[in-house]
C-alpha atoms as a PDB file:
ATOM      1  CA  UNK A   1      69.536  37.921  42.519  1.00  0.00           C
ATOM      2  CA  UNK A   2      70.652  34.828  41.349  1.00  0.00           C
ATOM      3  CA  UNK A   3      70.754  31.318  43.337  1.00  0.00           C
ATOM      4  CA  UNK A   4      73.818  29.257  42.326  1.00  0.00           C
ATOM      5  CA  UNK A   5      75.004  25.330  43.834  1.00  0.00           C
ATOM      6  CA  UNK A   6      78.205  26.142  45.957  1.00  0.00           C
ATOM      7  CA  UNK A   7      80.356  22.719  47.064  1.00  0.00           C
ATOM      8  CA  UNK A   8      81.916  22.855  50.181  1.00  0.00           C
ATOM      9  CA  UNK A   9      84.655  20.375  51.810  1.00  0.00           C
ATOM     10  CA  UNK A  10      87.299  21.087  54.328  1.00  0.00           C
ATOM     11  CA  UNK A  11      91.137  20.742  53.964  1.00  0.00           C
ATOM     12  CA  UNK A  12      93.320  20.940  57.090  1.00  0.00           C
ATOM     13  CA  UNK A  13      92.246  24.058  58.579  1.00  0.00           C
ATOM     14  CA  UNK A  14      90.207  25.759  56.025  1.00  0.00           C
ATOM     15  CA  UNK A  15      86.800  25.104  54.267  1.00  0.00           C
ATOM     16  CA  UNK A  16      86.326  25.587  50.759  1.00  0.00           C
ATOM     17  CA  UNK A  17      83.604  27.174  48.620  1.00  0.00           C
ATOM     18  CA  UNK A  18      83.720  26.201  44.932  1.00  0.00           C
ATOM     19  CA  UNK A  19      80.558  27.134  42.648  1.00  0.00           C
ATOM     20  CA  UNK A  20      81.109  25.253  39.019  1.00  0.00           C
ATOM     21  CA  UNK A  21      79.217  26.984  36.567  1.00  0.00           C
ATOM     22  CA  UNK A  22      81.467  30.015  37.236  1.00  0.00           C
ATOM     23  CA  UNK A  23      84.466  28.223  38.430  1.00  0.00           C
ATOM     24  CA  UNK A  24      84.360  30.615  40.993  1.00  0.00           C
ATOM     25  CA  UNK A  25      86.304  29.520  44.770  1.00  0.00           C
ATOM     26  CA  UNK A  26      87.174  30.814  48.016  1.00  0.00           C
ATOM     27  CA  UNK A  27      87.920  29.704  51.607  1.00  0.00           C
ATOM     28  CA  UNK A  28      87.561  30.650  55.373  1.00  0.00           C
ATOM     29  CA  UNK A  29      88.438  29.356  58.454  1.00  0.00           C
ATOM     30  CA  UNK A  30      84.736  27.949  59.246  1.00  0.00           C
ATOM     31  CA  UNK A  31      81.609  27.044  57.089  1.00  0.00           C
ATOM     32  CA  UNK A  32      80.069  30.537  57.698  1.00  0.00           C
ATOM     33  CA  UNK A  33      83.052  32.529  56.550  1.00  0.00           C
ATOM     34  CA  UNK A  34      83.846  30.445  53.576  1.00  0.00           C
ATOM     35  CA  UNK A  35      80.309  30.853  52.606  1.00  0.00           C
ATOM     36  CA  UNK A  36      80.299  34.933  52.787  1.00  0.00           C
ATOM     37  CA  UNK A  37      83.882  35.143  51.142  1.00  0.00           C
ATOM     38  CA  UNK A  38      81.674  32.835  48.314  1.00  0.00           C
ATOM     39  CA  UNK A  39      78.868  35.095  48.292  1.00  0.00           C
ATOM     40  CA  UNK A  40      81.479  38.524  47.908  1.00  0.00           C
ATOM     41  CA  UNK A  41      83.946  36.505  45.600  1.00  0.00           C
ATOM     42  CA  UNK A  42      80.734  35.383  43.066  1.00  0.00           C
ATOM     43  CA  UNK A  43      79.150  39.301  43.421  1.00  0.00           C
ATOM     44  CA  UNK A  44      82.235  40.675  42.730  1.00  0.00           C
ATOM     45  CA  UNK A  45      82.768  38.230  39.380  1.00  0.00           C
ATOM     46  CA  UNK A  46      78.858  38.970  38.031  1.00  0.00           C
ATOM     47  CA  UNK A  47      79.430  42.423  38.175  1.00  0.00           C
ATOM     48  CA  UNK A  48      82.539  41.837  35.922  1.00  0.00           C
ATOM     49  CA  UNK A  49      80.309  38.949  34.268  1.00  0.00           C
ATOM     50  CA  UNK A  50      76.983  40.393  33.679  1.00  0.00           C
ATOM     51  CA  UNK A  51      75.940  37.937  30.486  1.00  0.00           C
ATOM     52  CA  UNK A  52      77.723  35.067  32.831  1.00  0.00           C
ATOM     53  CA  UNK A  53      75.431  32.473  32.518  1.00  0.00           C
ATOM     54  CA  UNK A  54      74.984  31.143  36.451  1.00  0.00           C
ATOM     55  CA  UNK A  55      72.194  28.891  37.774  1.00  0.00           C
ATOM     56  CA  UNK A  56      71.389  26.178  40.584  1.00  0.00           C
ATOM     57  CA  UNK A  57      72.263  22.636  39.389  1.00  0.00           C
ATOM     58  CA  UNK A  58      69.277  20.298  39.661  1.00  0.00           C
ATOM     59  CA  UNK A  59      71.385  17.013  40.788  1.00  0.00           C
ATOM     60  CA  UNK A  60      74.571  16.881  42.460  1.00  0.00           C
ATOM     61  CA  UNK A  61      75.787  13.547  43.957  1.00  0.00           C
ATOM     62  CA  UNK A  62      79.003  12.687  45.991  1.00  0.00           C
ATOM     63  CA  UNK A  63      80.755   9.628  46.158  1.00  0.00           C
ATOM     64  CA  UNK A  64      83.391   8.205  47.510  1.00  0.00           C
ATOM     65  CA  UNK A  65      85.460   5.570  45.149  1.00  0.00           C
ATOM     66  CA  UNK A  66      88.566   3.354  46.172  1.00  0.00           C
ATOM     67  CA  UNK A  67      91.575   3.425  43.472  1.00  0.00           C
ATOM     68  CA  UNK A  68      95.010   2.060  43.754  1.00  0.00           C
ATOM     69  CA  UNK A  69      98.057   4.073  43.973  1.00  0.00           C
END
């Protein structure tokens, strides 16, 4: 068992599940299903990944920043 820091945002329709140490990402149509396709999609790459080095990050902060386009 491992516990890993997943981000999750929406876009349009679908919510995203991205876990950085692994680079890992996946989707679904709510919260809950983007979060078990996360949970499959990450299984599925440490059993292909044994040695993968995966862990929970300590500090994670979002911002929001204005640039010019």
């Amino acid at each position: 068992m491992a516990r890993v820091t997943v981000f999750l945002w929406r876009e349009d329709k679908w919510f995203i599940a991205y876990e950085p140490c692994t680079g890992v990402a996946s989707q679904g149509l709510s919260e809950e299903e983007a979060i078990r396709n996360i949970k499959e999609a990450l299984e599925l790459y440490l059993e292909e990944n044994p040695n993968e080095d995966v862990y929970p990050l300590e500090y994670v902060k979002v911002v929001t920043v204005d640039v010019e386009v």
